[in-house]
N, C-alpha and C. Protein backbone atom coordinates (compact mmCIF):
# COMPACT_ATOMS: atom_id res chain seq x y z
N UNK A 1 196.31 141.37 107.19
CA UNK A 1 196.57 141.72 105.81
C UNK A 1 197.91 142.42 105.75
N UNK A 2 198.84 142.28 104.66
CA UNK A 2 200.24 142.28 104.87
C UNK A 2 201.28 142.00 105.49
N UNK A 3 200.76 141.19 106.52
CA UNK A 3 201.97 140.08 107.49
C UNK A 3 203.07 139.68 106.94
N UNK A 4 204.20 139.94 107.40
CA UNK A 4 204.15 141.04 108.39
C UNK A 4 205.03 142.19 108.10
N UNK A 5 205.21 142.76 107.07
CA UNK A 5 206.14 144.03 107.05
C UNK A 5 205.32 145.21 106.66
N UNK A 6 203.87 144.71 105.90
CA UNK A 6 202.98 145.92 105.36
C UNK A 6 203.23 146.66 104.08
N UNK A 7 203.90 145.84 103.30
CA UNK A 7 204.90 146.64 102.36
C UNK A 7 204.50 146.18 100.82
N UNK A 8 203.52 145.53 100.91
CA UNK A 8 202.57 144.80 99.67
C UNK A 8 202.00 145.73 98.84
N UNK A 9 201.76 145.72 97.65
CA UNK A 9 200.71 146.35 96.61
C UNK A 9 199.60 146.94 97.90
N UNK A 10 198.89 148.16 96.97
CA UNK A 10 197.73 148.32 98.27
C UNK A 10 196.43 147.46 97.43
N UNK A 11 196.20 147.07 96.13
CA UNK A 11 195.37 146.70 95.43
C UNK A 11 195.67 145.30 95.78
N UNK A 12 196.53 144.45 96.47
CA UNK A 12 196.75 143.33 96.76
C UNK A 12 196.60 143.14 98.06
N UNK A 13 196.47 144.24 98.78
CA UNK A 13 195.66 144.53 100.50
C UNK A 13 194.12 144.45 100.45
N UNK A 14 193.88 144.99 99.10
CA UNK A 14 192.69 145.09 99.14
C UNK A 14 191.91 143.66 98.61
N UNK A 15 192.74 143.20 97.66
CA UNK A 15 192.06 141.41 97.23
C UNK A 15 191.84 140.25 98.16
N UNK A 16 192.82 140.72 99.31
CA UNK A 16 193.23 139.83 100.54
C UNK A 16 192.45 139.66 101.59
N UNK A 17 191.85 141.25 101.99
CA UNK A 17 190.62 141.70 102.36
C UNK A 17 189.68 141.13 102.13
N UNK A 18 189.42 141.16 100.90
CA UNK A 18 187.76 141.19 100.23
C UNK A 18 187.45 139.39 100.67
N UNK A 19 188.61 138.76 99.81
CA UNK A 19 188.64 137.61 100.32
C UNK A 19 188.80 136.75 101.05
N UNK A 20 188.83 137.93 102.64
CA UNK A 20 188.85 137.36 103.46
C UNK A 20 187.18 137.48 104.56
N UNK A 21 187.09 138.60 103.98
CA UNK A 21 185.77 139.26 104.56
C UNK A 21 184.96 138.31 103.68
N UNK A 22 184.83 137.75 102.05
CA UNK A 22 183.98 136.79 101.93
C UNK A 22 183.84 135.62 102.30
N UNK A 23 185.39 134.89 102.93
CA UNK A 23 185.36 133.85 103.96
C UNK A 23 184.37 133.86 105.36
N UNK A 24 184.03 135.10 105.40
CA UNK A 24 183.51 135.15 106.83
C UNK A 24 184.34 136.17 108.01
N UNK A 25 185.11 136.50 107.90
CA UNK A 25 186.30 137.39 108.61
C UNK A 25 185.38 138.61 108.95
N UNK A 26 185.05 139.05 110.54
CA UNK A 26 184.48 139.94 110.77
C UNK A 26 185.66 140.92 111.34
N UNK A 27 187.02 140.67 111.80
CA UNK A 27 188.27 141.78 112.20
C UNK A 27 189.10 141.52 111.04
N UNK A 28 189.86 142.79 110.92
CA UNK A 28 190.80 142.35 109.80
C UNK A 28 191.68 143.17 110.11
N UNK A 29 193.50 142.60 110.51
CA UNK A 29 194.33 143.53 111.19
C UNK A 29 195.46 143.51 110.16
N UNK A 30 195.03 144.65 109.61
CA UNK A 30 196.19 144.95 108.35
C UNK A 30 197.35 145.75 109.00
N UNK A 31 198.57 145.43 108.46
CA UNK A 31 199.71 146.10 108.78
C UNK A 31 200.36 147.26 107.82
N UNK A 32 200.11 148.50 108.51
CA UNK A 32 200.43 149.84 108.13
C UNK A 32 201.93 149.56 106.91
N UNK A 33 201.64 150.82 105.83
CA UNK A 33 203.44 150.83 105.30
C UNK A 33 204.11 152.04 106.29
N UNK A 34 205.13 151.12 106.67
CA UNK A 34 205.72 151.18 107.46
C UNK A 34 206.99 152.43 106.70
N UNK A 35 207.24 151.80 105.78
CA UNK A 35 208.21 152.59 104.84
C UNK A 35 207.38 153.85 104.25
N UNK A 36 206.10 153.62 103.75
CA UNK A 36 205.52 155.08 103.05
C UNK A 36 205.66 156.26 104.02
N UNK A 37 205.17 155.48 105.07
CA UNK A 37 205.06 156.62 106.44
C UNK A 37 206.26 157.53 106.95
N UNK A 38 207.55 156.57 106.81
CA UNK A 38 208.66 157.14 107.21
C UNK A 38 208.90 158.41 106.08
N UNK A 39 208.57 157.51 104.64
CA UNK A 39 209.34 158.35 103.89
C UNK A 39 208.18 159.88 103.54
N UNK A 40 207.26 159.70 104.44
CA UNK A 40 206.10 160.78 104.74
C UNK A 40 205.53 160.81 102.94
N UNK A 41 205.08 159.71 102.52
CA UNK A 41 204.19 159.48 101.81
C UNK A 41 202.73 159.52 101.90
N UNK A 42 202.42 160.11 102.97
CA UNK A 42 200.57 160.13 103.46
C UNK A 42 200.05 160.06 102.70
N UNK A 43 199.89 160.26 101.54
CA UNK A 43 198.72 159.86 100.53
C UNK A 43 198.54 158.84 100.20
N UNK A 44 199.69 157.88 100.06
CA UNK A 44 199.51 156.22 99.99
C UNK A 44 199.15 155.59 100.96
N UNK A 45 199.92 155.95 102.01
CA UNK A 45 199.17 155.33 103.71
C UNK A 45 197.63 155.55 103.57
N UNK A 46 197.15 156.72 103.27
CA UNK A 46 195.94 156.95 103.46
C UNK A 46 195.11 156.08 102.46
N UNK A 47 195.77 155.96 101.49
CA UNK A 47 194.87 155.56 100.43
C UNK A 47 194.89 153.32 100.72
N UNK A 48 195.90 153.07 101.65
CA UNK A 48 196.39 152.11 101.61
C UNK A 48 195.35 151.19 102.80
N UNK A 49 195.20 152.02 103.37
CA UNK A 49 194.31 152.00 104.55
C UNK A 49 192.87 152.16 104.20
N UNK A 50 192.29 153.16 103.27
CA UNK A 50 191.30 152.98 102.62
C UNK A 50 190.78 152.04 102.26
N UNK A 51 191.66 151.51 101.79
CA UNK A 51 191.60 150.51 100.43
C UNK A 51 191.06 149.35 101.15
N UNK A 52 191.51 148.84 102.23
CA UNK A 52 191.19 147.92 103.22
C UNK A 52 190.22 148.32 104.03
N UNK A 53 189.11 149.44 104.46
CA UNK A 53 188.48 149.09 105.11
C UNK A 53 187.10 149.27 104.04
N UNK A 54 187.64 150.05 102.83
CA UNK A 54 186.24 150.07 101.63
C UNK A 54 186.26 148.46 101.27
N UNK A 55 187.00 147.57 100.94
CA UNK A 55 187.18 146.11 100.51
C UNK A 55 186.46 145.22 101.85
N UNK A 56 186.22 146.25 103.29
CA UNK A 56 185.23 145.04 104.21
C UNK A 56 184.23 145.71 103.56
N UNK A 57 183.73 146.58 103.29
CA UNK A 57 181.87 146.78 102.88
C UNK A 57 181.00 146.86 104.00
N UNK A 58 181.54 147.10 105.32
CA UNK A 58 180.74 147.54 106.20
C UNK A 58 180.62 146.05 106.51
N UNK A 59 181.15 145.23 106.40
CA UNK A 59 180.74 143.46 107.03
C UNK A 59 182.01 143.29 107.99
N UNK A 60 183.10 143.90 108.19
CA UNK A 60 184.32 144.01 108.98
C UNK A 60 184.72 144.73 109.35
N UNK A 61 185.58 144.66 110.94
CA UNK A 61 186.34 145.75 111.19
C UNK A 61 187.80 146.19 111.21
N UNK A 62 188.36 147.04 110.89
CA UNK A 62 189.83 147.11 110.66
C UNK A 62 190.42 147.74 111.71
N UNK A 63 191.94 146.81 112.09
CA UNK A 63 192.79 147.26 113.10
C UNK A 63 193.58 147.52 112.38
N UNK A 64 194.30 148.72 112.46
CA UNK A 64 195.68 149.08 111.83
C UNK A 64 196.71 148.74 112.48
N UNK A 65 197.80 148.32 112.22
CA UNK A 65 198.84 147.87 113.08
C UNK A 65 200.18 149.04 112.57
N UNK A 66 200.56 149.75 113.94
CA UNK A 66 201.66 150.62 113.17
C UNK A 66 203.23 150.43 113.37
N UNK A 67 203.58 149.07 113.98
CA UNK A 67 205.18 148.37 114.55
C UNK A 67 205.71 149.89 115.15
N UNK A 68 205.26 150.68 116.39
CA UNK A 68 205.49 151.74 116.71
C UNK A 68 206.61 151.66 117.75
N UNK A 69 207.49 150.55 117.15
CA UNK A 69 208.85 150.55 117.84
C UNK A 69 209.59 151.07 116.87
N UNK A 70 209.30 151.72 115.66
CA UNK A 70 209.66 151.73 114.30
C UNK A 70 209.67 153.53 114.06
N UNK A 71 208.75 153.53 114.79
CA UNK A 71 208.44 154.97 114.55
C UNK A 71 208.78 156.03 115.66
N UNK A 72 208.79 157.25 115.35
CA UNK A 72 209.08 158.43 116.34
C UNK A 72 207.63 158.95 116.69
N UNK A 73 207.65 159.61 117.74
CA UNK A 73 206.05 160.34 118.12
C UNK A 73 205.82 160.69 116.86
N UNK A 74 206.34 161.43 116.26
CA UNK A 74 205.67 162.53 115.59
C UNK A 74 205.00 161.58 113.81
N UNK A 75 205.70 160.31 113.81
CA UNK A 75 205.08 159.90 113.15
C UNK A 75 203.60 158.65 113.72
N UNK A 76 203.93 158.55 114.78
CA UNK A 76 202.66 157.40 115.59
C UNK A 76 201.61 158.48 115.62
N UNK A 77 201.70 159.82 115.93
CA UNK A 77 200.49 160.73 115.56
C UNK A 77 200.35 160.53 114.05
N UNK A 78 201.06 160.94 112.95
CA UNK A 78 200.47 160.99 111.65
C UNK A 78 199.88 159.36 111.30
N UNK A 79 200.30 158.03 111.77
CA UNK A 79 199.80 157.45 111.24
C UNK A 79 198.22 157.06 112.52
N UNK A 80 198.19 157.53 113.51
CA UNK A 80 197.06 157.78 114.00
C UNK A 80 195.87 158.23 113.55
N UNK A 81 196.30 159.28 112.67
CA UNK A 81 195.48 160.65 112.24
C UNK A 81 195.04 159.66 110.46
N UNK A 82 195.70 159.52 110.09
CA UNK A 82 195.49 158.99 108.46
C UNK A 82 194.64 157.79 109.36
N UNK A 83 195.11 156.87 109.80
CA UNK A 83 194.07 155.85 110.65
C UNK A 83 192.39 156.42 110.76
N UNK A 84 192.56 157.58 111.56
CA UNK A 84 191.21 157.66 111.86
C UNK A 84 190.53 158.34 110.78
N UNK A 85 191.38 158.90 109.73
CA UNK A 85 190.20 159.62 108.87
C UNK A 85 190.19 158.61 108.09
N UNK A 86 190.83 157.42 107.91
CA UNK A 86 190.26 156.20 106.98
C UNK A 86 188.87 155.49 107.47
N UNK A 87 188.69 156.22 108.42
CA UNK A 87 187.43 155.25 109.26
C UNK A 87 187.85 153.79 109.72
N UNK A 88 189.45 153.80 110.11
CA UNK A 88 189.73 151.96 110.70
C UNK A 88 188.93 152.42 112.12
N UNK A 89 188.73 151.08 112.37
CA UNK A 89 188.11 150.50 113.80
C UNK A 89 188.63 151.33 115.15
N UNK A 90 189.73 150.63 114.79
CA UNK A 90 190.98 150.58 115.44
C UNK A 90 192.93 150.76 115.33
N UNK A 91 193.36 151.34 116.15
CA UNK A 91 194.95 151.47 115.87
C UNK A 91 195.88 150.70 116.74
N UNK A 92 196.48 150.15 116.42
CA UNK A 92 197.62 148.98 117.01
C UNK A 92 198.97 148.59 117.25
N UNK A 93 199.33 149.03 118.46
CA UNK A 93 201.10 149.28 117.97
C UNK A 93 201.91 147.87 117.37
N UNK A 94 201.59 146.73 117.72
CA UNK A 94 202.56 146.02 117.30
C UNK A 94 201.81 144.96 116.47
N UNK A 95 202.54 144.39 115.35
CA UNK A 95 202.58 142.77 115.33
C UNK A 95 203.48 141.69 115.84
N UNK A 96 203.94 141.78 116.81
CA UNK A 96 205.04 141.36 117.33
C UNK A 96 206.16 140.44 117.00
N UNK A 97 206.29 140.91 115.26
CA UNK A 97 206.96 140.34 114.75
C UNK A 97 208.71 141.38 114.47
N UNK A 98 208.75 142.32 115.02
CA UNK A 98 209.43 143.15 114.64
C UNK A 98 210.35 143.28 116.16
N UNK A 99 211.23 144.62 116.62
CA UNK A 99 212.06 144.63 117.48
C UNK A 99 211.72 144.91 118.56
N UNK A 100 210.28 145.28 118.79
CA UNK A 100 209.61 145.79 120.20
C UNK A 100 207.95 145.81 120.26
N UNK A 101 207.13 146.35 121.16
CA UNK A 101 205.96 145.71 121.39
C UNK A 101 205.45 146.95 121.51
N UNK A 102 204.39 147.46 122.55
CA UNK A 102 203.44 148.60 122.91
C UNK A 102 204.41 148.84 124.42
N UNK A 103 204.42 150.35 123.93
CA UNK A 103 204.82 151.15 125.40
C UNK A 103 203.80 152.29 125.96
N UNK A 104 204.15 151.97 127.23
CA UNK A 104 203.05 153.16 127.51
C UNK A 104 202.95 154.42 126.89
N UNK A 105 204.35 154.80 126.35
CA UNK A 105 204.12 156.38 125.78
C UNK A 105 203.55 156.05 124.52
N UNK A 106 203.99 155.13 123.44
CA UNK A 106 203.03 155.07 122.12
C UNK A 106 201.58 154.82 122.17
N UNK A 107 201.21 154.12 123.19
CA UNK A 107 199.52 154.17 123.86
C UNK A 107 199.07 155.54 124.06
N UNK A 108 199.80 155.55 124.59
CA UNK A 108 198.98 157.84 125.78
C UNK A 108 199.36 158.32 124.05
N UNK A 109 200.09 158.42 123.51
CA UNK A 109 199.87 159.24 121.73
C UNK A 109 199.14 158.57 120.88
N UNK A 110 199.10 157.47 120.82
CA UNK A 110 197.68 157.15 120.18
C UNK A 110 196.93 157.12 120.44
N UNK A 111 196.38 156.83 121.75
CA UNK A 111 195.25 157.12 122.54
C UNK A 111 194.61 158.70 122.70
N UNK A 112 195.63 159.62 123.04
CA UNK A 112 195.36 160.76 122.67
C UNK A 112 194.82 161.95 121.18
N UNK A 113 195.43 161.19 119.77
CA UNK A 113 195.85 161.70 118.95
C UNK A 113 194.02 161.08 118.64
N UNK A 114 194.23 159.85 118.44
CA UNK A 114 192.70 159.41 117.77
C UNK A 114 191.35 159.77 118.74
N UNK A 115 191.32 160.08 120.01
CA UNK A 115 190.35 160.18 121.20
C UNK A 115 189.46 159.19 120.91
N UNK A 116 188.14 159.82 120.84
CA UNK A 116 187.15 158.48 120.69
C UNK A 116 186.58 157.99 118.92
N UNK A 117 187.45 158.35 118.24
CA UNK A 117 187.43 158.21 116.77
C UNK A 117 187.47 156.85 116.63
N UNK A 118 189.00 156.53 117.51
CA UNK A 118 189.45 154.79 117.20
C UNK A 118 189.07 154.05 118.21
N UNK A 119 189.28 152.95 118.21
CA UNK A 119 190.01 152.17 119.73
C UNK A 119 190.90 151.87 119.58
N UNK A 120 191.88 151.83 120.67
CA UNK A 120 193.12 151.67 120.61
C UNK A 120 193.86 150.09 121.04
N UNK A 121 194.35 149.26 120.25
CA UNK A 121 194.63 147.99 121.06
C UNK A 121 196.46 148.32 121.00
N UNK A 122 197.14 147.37 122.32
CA UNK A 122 197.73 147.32 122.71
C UNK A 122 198.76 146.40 122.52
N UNK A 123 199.76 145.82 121.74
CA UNK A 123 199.47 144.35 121.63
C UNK A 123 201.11 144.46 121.60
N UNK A 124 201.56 142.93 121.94
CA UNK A 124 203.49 143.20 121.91
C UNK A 124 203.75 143.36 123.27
N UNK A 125 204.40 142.25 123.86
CA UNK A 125 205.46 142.66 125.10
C UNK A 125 204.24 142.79 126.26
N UNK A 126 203.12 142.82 126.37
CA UNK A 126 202.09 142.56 127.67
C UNK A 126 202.06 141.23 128.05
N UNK A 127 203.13 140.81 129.26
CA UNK A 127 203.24 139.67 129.67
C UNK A 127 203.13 139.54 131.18
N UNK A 128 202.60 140.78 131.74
CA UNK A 128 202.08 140.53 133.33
C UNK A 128 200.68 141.50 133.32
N UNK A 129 200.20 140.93 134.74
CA UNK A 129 198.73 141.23 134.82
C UNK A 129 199.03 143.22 135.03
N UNK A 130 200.18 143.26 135.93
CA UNK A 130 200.62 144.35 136.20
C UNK A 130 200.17 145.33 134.91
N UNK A 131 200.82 145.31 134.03
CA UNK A 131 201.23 146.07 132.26
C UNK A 131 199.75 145.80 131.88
N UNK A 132 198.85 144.59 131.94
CA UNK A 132 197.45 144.28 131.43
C UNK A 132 197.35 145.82 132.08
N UNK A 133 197.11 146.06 133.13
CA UNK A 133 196.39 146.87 134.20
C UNK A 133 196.73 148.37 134.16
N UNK A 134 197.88 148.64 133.24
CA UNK A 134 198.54 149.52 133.14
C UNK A 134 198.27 150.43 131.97
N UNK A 135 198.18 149.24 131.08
CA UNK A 135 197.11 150.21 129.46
C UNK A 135 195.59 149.80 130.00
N UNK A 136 194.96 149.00 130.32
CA UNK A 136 193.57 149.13 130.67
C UNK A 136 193.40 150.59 131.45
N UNK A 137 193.65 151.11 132.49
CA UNK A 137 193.95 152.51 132.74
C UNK A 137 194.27 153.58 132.11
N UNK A 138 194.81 153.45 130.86
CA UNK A 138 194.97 154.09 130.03
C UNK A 138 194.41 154.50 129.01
N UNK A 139 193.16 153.36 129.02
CA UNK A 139 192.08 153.95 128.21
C UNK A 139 192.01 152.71 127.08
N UNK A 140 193.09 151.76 127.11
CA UNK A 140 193.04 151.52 125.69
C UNK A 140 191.68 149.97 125.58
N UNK A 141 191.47 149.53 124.33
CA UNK A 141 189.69 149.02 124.38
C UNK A 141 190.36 147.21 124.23
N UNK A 142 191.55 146.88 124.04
CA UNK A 142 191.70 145.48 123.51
C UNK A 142 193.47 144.91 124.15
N UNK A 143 194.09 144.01 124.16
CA UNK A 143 195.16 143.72 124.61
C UNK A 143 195.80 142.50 123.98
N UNK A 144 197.00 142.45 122.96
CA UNK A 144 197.22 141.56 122.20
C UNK A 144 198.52 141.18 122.81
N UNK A 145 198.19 139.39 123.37
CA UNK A 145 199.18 138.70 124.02
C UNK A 145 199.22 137.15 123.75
N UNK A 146 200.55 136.98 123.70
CA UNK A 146 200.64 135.39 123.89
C UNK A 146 200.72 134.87 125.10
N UNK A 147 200.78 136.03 125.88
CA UNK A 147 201.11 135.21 127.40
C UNK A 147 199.68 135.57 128.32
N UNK A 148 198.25 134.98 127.62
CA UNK A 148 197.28 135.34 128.02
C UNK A 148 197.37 134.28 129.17
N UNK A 149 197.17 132.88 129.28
CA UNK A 149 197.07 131.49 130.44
C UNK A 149 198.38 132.23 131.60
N UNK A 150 199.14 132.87 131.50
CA UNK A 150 200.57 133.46 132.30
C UNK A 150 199.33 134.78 133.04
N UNK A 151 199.43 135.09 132.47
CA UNK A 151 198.69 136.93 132.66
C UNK A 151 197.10 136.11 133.98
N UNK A 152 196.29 135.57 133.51
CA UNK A 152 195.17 134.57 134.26
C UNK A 152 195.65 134.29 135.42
N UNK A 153 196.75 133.56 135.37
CA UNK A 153 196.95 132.57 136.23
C UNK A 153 198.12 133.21 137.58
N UNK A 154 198.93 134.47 136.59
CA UNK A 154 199.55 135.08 137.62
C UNK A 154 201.07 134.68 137.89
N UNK A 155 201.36 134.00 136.53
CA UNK A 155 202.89 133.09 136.57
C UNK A 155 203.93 134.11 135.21
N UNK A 156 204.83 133.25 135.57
CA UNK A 156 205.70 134.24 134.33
C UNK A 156 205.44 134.03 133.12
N UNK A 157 205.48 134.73 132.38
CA UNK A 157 205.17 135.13 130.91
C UNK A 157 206.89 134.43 130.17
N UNK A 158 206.48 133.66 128.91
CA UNK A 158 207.65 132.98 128.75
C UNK A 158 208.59 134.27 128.24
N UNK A 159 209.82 133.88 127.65
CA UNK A 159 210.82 135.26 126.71
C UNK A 159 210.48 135.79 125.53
N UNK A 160 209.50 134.67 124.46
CA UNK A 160 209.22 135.10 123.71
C UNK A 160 208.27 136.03 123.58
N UNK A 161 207.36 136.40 122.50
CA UNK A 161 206.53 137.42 122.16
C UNK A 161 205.35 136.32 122.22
């Protein structure tokens, strides 16, 4: 929901939702505002994020996605924190549509900041079994890759995302 900049109506996050959760959609990985957050708007983030996991009705679960190549610590904690008191599922550094992926330090702060509130997925730039092995140790519950048959098999992961 908001693929991919996050920057949509939140009442149009929420129609997108509903109608996707009445398709049948049991995950639903909405993408954080990216801009509210910077411009330390928390009440819209919060409410934005709301909005999407009251629109599953308890029939879905929500991953937040926060493009935390975008952000500084101190905001991957606040949008951690608005994350978990929205009741999402889950928190997510990348859609890997943007300039960078999941690093170990935005993992250990989100992983830390939410504890066992969220789960934490990983997703962006995990293209060896090595890095798989590296946030699995770290606690985090999920791993979002295109170079899953590479990662299996133990071969190189192509350039792209």
């Amino acid at each position: 929901v908001g693929f991919p900049l996050g920057a949509m109506e939140t009442k149009a996050k929420g129609k997108e939702t509903a109608a996707a959760v009445a398709a049948g959609a049991t995950e639903i990985d909405m993408v954080l505002n990216v801009g509210h957050l910077i411009e330390g708007k928390y009440v819209e983030v919060f409410e934005d994020i709301s909005t999407v996991v009251g629109a599953c009705k308890g029939k879905a679960i929500v991953k937040v996605i926060f493009e935390t190549c975008l952000l500084n610590q101190e905001q991957i904690i606040d949008a951690s924190i608005l994350s978990a008191l929205a009741e999402a599922a889950y928190v997510k550094t990348s859609t890997g549509f943007s300039t960078g992926g999941a690093t170990p330090e935005a993992v250990d702060i989100m992983k830390a900041t939410v504890g066992s509130t969220c789960l934490v997925k990983a997703s962006g730039g995990v293209k060896s079994l090595e890095t798989a092995h590296l946030y699995m140790a770290a606690g985090i519950s999920r791993i979002g890759t295109s170079s899953g048959i590479a990662i299996i098999k133990g071969t190189a992961a192509g350039a792209g995302y």
